[in-house]
PDB file of N, CA and C in Angstrom:
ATOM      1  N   UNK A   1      -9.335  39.573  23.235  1.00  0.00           N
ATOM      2  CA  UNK A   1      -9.819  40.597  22.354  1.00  0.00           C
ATOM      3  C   UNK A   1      -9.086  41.903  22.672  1.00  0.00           C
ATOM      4  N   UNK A   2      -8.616  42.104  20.997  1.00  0.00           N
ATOM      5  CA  UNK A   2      -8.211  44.021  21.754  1.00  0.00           C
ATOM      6  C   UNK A   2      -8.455  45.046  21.149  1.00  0.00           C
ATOM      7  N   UNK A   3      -7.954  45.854  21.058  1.00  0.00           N
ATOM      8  CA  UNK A   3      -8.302  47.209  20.503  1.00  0.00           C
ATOM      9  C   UNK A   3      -7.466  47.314  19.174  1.00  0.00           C
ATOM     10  N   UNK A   4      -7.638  48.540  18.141  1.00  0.00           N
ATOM     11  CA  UNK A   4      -6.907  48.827  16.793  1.00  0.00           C
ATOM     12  C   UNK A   4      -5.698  49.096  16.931  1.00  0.00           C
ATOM     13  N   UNK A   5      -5.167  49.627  18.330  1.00  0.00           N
ATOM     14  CA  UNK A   5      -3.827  49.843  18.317  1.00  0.00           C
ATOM     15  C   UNK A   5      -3.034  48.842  18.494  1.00  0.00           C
ATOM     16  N   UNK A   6      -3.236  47.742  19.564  1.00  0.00           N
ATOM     17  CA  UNK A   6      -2.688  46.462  19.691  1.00  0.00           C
ATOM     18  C   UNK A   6      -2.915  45.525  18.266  1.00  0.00           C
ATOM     19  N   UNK A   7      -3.986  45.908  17.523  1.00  0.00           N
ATOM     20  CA  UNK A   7      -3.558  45.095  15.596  1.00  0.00           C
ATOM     21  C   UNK A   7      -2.850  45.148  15.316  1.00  0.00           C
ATOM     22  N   UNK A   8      -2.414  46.994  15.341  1.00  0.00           N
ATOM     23  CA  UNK A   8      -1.880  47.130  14.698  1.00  0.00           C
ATOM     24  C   UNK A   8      -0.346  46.757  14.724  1.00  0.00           C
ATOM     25  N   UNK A   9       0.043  47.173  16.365  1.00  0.00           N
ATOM     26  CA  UNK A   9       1.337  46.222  16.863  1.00  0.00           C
ATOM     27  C   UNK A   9       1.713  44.872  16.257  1.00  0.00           C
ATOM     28  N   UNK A  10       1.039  43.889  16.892  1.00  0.00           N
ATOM     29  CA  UNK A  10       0.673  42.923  16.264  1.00  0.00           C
ATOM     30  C   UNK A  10       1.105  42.671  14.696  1.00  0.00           C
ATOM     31  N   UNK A  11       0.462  43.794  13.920  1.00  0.00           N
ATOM     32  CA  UNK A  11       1.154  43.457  12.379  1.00  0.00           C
ATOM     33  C   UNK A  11       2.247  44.103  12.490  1.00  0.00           C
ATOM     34  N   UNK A  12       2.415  45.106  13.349  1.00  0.00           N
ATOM     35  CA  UNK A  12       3.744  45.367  13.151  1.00  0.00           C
ATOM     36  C   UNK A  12       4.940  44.539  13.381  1.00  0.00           C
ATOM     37  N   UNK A  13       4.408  43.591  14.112  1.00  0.00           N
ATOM     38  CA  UNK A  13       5.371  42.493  14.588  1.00  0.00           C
ATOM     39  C   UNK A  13       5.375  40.978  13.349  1.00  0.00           C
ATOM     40  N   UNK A  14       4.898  41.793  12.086  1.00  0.00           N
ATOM     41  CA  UNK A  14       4.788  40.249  11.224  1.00  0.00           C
ATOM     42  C   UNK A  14       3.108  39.546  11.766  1.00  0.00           C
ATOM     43  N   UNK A  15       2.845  39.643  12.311  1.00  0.00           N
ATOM     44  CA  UNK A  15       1.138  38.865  12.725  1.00  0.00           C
ATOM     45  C   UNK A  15       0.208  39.371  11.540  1.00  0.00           C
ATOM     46  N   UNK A  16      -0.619  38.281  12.051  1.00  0.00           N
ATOM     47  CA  UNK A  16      -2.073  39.171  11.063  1.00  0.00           C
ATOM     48  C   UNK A  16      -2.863  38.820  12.086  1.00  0.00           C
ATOM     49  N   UNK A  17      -4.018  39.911  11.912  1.00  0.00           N
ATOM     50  CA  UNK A  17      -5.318  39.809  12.812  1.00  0.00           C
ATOM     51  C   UNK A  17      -6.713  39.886  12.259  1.00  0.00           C
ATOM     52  N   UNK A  18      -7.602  39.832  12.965  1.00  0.00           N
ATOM     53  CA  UNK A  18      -8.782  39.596  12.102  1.00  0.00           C
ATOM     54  C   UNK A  18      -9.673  39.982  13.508  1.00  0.00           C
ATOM     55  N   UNK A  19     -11.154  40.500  12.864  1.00  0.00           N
ATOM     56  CA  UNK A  19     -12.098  40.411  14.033  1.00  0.00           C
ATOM     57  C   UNK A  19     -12.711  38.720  13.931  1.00  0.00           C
ATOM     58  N   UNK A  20     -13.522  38.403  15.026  1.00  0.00           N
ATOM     59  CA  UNK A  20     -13.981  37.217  15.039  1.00  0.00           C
ATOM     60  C   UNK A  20     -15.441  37.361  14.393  1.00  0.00           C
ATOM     61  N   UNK A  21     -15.582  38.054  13.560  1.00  0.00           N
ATOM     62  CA  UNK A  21     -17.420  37.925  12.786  1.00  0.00           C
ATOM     63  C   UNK A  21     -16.812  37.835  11.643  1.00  0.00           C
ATOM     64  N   UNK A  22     -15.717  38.072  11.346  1.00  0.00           N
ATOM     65  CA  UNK A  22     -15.198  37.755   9.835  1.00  0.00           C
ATOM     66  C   UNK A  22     -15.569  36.277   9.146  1.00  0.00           C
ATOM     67  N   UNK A  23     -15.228  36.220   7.932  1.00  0.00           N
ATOM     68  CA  UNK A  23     -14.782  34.931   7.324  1.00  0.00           C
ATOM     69  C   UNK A  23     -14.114  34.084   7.953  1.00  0.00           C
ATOM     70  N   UNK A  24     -14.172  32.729   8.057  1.00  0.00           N
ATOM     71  CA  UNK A  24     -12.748  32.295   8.527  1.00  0.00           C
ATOM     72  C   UNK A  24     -11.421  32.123   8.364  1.00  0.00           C
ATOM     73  N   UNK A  25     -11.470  32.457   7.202  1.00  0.00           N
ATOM     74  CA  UNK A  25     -10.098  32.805   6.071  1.00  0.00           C
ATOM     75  C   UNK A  25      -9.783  34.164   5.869  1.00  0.00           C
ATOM     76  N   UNK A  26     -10.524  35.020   6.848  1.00  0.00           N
ATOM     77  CA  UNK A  26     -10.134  36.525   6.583  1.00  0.00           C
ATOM     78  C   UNK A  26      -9.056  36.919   7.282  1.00  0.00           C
ATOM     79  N   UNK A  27      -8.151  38.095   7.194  1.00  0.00           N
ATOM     80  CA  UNK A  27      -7.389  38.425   8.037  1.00  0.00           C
ATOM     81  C   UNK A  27      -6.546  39.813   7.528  1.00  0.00           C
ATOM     82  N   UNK A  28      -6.275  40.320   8.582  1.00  0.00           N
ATOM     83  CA  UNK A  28      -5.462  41.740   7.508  1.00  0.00           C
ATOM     84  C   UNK A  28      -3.872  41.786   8.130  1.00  0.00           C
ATOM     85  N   UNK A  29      -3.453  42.051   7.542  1.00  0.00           N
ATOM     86  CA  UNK A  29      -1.442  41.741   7.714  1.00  0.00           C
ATOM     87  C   UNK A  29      -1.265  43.409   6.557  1.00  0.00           C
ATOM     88  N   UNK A  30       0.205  43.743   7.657  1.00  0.00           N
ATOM     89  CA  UNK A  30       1.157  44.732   6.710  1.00  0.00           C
ATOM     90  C   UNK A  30       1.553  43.976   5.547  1.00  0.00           C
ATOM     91  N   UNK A  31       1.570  44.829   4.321  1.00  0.00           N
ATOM     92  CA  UNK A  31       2.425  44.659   3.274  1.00  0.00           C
ATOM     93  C   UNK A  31       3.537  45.379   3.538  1.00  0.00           C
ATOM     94  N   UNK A  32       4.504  45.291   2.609  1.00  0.00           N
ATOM     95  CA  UNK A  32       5.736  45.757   2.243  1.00  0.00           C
ATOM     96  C   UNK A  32       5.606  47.295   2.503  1.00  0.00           C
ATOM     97  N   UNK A  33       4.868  47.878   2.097  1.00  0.00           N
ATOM     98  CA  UNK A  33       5.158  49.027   2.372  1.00  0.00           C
ATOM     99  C   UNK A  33       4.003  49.706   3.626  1.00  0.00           C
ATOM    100  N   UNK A  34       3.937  48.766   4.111  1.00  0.00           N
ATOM    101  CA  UNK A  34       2.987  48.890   5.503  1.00  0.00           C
ATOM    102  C   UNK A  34       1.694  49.142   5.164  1.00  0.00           C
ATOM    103  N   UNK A  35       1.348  49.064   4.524  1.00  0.00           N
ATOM    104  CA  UNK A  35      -0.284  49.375   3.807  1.00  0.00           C
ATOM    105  C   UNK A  35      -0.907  47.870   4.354  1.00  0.00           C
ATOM    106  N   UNK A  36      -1.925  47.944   5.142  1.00  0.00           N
ATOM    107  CA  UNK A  36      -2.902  47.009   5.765  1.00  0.00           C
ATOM    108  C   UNK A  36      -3.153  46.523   4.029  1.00  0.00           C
ATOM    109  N   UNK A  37      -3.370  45.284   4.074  1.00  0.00           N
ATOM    110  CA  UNK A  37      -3.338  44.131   3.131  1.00  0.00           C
ATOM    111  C   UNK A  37      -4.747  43.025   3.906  1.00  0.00           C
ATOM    112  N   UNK A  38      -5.840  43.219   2.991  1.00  0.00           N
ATOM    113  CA  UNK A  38      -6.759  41.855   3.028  1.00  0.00           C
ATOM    114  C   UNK A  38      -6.491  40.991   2.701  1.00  0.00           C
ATOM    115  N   UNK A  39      -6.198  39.732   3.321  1.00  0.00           N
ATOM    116  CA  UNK A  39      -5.808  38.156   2.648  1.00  0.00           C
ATOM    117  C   UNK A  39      -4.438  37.993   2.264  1.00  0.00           C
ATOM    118  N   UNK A  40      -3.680  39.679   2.900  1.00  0.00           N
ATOM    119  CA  UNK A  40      -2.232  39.528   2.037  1.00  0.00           C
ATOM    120  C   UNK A  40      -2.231  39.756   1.116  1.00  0.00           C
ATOM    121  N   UNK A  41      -3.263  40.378   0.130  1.00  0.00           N
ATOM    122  CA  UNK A  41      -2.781  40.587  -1.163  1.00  0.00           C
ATOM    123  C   UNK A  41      -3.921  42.213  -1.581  1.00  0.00           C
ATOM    124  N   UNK A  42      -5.123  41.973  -1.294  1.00  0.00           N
ATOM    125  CA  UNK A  42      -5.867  43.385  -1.280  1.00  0.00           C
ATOM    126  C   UNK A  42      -5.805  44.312  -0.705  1.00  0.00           C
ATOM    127  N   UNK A  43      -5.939  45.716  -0.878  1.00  0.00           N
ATOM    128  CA  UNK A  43      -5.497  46.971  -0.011  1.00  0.00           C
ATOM    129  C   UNK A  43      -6.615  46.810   0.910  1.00  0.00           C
ATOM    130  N   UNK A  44      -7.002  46.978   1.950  1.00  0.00           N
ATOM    131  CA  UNK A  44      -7.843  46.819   3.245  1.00  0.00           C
ATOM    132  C   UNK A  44      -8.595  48.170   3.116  1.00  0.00           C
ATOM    133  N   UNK A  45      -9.574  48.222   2.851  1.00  0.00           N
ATOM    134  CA  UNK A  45     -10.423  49.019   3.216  1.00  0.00           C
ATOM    135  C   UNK A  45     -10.715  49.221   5.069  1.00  0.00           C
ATOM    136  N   UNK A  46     -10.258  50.633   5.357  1.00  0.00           N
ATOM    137  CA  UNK A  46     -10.307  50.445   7.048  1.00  0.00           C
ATOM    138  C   UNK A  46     -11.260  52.036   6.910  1.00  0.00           C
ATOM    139  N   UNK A  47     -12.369  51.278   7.527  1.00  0.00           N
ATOM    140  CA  UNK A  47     -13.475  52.016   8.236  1.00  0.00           C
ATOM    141  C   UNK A  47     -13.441  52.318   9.600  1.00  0.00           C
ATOM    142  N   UNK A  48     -13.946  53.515   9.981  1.00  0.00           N
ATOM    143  CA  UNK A  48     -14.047  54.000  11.290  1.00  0.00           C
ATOM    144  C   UNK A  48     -14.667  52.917  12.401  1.00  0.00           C
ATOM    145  N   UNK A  49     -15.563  52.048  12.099  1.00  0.00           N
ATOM    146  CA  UNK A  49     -16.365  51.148  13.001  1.00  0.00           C
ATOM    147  C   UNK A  49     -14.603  49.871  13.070  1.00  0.00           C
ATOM    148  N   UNK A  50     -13.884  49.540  11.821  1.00  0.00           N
ATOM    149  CA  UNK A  50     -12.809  48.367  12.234  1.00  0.00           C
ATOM    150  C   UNK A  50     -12.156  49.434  13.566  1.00  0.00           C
ATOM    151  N   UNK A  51     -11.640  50.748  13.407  1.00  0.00           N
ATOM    152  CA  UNK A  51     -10.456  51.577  13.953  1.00  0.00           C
ATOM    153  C   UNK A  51     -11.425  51.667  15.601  1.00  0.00           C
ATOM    154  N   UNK A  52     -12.530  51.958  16.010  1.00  0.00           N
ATOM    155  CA  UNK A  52     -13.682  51.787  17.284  1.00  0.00           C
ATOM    156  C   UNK A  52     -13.355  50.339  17.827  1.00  0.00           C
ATOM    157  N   UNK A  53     -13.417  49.042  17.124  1.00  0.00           N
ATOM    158  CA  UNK A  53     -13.807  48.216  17.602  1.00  0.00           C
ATOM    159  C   UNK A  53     -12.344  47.462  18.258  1.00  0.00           C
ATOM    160  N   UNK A  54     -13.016  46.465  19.724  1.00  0.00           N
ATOM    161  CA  UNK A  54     -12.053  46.564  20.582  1.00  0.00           C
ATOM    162  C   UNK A  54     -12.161  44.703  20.900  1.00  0.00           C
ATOM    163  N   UNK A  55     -12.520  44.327  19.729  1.00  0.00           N
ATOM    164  CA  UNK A  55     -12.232  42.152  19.267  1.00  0.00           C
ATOM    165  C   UNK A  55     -11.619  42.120  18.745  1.00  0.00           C
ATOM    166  N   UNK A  56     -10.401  42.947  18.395  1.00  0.00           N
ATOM    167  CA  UNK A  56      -9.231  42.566  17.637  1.00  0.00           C
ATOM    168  C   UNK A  56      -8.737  40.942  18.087  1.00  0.00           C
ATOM    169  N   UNK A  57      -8.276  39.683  17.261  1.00  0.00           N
ATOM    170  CA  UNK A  57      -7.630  38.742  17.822  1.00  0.00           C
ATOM    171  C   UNK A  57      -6.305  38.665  16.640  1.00  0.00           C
ATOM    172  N   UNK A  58      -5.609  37.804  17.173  1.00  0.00           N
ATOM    173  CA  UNK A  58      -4.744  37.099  16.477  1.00  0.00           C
ATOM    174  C   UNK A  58      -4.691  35.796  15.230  1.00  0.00           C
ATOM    175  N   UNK A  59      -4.775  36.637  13.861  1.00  0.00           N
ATOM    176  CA  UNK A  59      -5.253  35.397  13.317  1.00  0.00           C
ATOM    177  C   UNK A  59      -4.506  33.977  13.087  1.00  0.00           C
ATOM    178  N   UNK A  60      -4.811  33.115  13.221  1.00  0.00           N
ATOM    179  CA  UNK A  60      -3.889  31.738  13.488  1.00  0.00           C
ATOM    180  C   UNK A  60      -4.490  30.663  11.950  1.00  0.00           C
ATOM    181  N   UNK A  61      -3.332  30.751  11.529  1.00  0.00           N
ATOM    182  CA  UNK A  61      -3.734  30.137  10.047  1.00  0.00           C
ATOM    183  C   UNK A  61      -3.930  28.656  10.744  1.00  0.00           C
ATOM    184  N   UNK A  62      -5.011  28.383   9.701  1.00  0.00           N
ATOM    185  CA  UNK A  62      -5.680  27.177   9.810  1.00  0.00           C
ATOM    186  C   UNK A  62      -4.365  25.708   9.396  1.00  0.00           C
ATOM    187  N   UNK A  63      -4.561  24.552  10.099  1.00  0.00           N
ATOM    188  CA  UNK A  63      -2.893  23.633  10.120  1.00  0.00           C
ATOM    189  C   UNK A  63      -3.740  23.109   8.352  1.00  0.00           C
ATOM    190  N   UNK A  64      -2.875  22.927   7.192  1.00  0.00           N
ATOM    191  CA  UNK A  64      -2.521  22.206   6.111  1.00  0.00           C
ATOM    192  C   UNK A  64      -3.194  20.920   6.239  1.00  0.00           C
ATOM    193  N   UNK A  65      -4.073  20.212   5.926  1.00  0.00           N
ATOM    194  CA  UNK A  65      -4.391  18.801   5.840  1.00  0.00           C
ATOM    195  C   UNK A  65      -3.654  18.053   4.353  1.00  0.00           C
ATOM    196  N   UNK A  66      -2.854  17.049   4.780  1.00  0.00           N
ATOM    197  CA  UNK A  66      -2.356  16.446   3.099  1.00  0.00           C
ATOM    198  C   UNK A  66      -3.691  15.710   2.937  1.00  0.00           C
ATOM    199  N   UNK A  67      -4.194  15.872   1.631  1.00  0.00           N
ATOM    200  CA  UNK A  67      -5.223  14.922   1.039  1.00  0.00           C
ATOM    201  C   UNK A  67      -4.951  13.813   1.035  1.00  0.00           C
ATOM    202  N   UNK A  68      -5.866  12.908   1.503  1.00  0.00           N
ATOM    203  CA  UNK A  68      -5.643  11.296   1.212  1.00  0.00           C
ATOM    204  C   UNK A  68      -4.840  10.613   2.312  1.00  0.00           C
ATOM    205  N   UNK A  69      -3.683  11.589   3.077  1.00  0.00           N
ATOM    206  CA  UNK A  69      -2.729  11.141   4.335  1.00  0.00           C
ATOM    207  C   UNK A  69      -4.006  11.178   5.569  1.00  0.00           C
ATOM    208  N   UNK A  70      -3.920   9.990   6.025  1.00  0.00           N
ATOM    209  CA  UNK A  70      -4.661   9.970   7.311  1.00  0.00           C
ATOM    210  C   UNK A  70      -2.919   9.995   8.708  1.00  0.00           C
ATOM    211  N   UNK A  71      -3.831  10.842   9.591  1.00  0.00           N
ATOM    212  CA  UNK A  71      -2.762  11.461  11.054  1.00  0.00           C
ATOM    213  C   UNK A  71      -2.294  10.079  11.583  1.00  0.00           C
ATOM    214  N   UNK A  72      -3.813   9.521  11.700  1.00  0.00           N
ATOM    215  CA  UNK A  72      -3.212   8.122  12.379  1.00  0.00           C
ATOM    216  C   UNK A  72      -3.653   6.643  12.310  1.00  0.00           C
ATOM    217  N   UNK A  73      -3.653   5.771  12.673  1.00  0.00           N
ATOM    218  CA  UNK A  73      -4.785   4.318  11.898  1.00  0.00           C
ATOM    219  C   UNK A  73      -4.268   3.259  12.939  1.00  0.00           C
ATOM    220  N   UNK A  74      -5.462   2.363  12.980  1.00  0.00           N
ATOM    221  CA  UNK A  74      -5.286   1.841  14.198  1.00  0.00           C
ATOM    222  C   UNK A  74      -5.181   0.258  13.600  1.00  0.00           C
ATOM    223  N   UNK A  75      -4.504  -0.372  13.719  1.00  0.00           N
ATOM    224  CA  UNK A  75      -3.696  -2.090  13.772  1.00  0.00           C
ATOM    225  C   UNK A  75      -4.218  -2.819  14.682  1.00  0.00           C
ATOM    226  N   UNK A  76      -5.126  -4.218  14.874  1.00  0.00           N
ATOM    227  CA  UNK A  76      -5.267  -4.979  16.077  1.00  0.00           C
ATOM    228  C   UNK A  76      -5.112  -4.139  17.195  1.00  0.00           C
ATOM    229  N   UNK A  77      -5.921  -2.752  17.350  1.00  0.00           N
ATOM    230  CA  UNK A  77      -6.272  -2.259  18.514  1.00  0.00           C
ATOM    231  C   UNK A  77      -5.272  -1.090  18.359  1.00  0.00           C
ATOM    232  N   UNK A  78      -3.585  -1.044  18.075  1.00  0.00           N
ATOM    233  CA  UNK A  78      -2.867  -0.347  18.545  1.00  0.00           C
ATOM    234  C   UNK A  78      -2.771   0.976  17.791  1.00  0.00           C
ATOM    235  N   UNK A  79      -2.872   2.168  18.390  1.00  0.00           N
ATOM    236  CA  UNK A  79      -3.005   3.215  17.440  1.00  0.00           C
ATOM    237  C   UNK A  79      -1.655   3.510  17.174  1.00  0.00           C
ATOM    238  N   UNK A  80      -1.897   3.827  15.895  1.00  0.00           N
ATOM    239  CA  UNK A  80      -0.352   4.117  15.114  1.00  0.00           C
ATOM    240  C   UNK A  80       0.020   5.604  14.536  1.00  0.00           C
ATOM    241  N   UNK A  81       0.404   6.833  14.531  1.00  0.00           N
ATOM    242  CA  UNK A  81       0.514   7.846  13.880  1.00  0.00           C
ATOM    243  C   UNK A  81       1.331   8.486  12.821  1.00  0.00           C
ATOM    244  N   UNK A  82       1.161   8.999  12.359  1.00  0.00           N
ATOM    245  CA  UNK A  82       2.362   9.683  11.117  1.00  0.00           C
ATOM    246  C   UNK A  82       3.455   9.526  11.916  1.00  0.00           C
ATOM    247  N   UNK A  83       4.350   8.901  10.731  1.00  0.00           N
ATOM    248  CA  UNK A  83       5.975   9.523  11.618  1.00  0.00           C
ATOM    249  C   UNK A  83       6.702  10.871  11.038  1.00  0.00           C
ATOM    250  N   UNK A  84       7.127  11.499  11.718  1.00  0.00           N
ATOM    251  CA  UNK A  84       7.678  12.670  11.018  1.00  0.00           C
ATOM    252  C   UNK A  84       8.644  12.558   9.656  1.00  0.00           C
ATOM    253  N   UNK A  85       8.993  13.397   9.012  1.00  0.00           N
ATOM    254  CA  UNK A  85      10.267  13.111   8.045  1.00  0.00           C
ATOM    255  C   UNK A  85      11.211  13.233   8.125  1.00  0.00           C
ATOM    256  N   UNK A  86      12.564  12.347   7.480  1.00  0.00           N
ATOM    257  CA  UNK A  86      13.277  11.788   8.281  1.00  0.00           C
ATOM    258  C   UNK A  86      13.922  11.177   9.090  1.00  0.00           C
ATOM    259  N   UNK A  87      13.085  10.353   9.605  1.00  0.00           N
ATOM    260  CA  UNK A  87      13.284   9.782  11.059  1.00  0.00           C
ATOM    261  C   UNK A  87      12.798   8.088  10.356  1.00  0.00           C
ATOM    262  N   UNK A  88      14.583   7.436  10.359  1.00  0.00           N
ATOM    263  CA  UNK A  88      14.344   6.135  10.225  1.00  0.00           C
ATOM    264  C   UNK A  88      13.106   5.063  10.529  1.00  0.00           C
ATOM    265  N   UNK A  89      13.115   4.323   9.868  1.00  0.00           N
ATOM    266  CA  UNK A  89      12.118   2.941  10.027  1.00  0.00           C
ATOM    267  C   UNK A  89      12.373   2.178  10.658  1.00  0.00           C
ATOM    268  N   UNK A  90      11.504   1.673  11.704  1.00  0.00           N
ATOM    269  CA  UNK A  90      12.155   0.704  12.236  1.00  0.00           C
ATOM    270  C   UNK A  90      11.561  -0.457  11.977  1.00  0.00           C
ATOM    271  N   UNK A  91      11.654  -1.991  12.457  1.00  0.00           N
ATOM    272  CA  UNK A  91      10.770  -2.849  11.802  1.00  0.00           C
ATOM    273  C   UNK A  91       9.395  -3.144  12.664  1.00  0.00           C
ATOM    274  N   UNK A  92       8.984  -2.182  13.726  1.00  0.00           N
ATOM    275  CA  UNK A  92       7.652  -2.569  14.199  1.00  0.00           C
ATOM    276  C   UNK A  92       6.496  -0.743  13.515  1.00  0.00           C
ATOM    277  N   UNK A  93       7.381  -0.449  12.618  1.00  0.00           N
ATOM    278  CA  UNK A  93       6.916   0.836  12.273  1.00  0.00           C
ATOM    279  C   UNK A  93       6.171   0.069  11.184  1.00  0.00           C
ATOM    280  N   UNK A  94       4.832   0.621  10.559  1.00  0.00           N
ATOM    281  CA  UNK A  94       3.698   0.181   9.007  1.00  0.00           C
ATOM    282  C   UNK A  94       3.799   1.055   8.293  1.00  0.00           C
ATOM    283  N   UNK A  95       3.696   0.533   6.946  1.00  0.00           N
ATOM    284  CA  UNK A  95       3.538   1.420   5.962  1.00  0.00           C
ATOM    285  C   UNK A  95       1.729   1.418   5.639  1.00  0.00           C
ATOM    286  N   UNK A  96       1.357   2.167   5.195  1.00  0.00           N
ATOM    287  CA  UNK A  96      -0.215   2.203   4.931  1.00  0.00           C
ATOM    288  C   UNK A  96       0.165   3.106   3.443  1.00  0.00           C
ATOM    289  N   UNK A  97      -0.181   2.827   2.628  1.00  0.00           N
ATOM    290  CA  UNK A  97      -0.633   3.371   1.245  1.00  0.00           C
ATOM    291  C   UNK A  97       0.893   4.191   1.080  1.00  0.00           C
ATOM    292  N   UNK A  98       0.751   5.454   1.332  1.00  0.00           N
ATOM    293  CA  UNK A  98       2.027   5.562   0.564  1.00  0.00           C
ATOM    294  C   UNK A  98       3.159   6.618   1.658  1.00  0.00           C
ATOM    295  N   UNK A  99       2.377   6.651   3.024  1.00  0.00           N
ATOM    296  CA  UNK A  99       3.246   6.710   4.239  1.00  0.00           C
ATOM    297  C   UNK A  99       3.598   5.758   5.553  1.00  0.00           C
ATOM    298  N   UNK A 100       4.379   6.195   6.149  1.00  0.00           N
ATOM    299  CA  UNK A 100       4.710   5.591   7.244  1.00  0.00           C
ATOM    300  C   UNK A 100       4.029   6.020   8.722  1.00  0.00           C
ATOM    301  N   UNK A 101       3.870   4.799   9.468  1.00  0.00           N
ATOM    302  CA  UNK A 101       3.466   5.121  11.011  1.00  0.00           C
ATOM    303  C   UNK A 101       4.158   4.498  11.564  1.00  0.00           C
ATOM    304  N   UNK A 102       3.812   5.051  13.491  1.00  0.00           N
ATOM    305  CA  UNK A 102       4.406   4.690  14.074  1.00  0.00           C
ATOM    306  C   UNK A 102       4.049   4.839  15.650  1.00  0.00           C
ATOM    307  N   UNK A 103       4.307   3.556  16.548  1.00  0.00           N
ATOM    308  CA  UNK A 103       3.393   3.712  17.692  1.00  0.00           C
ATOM    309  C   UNK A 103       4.623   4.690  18.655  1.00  0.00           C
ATOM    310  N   UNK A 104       5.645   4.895  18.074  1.00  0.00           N
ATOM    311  CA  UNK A 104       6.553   5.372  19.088  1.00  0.00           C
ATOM    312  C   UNK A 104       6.580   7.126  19.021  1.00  0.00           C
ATOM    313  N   UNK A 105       5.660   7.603  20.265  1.00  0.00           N
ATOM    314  CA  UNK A 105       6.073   8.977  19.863  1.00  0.00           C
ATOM    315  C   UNK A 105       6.878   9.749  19.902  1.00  0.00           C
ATOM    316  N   UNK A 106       8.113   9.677  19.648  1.00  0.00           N
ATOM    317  CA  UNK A 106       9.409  10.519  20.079  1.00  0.00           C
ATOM    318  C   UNK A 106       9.440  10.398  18.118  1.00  0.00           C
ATOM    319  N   UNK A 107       8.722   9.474  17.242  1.00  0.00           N
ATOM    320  CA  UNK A 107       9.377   8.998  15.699  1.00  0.00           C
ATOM    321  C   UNK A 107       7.819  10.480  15.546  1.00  0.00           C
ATOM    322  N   UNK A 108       6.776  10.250  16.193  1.00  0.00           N
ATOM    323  CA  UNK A 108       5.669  10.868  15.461  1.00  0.00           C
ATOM    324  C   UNK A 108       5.420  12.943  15.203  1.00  0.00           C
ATOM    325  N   UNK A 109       4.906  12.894  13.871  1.00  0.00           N
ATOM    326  CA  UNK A 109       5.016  14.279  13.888  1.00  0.00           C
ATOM    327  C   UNK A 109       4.297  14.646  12.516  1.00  0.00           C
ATOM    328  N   UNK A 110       3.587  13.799  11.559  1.00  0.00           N
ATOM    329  CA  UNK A 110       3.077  14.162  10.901  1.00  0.00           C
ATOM    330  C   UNK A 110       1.871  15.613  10.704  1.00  0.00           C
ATOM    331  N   UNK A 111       1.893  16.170  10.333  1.00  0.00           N
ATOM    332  CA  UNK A 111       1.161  17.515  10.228  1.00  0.00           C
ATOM    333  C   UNK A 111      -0.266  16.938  10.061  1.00  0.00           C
TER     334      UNK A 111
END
């Protein structure tokens, strides 16, 4: 947790931050012309109690889930995971619906 000046660093460095009583999708980031930005797109209303308060964190966007792609699935016991993209097939690698797995993790990397 930190203070308004370290946010503000922070966005100055490209970050966005957020307090932790927020939304979980909240967060405030510089725009273009450095104007604190809600969600990236609204002008930020900044009150004296945000500029006091000293829970500043780092907001960390939530990871992308693909709909319908499961991470990993398990075969006669053996767990199998996304393979990344790109990365050839081999013939002990499965296809499941409309991706590929794979027990070898150096192939795995699905998001």
């Amino acid at each position: 947790m930190s203070k308004f000046k370290q946010a503000l660093k922070w966005m100055d460095e490209g970050k966005k931050v957020r307090r932790p009583k927020w939304k979980e999708k909240s967060f405030w980031a510089f725009g273009r012309d450095e104007a604190i930005l809600f969600m990236g797109v609204l002008t930020a209303k900044v009150h004296l109690k945000q500029i006091m308060a000293d829970d500043w964190e780092i907001y960390e966007e939530p990871k992308k889930e693909i709909p319908g792609v499961k991470k990993e699935i398990m075969v006669n016991g053996i767990e199998y995971k996304l393979m990344a993209i790109g990365i050839p097939v081999a013939d002990d690698d499965i296809r499941y619906e409309s991706s590929w797995y794979t027990k070898d993790p150096r192939k795995q990397g699905g998001n």
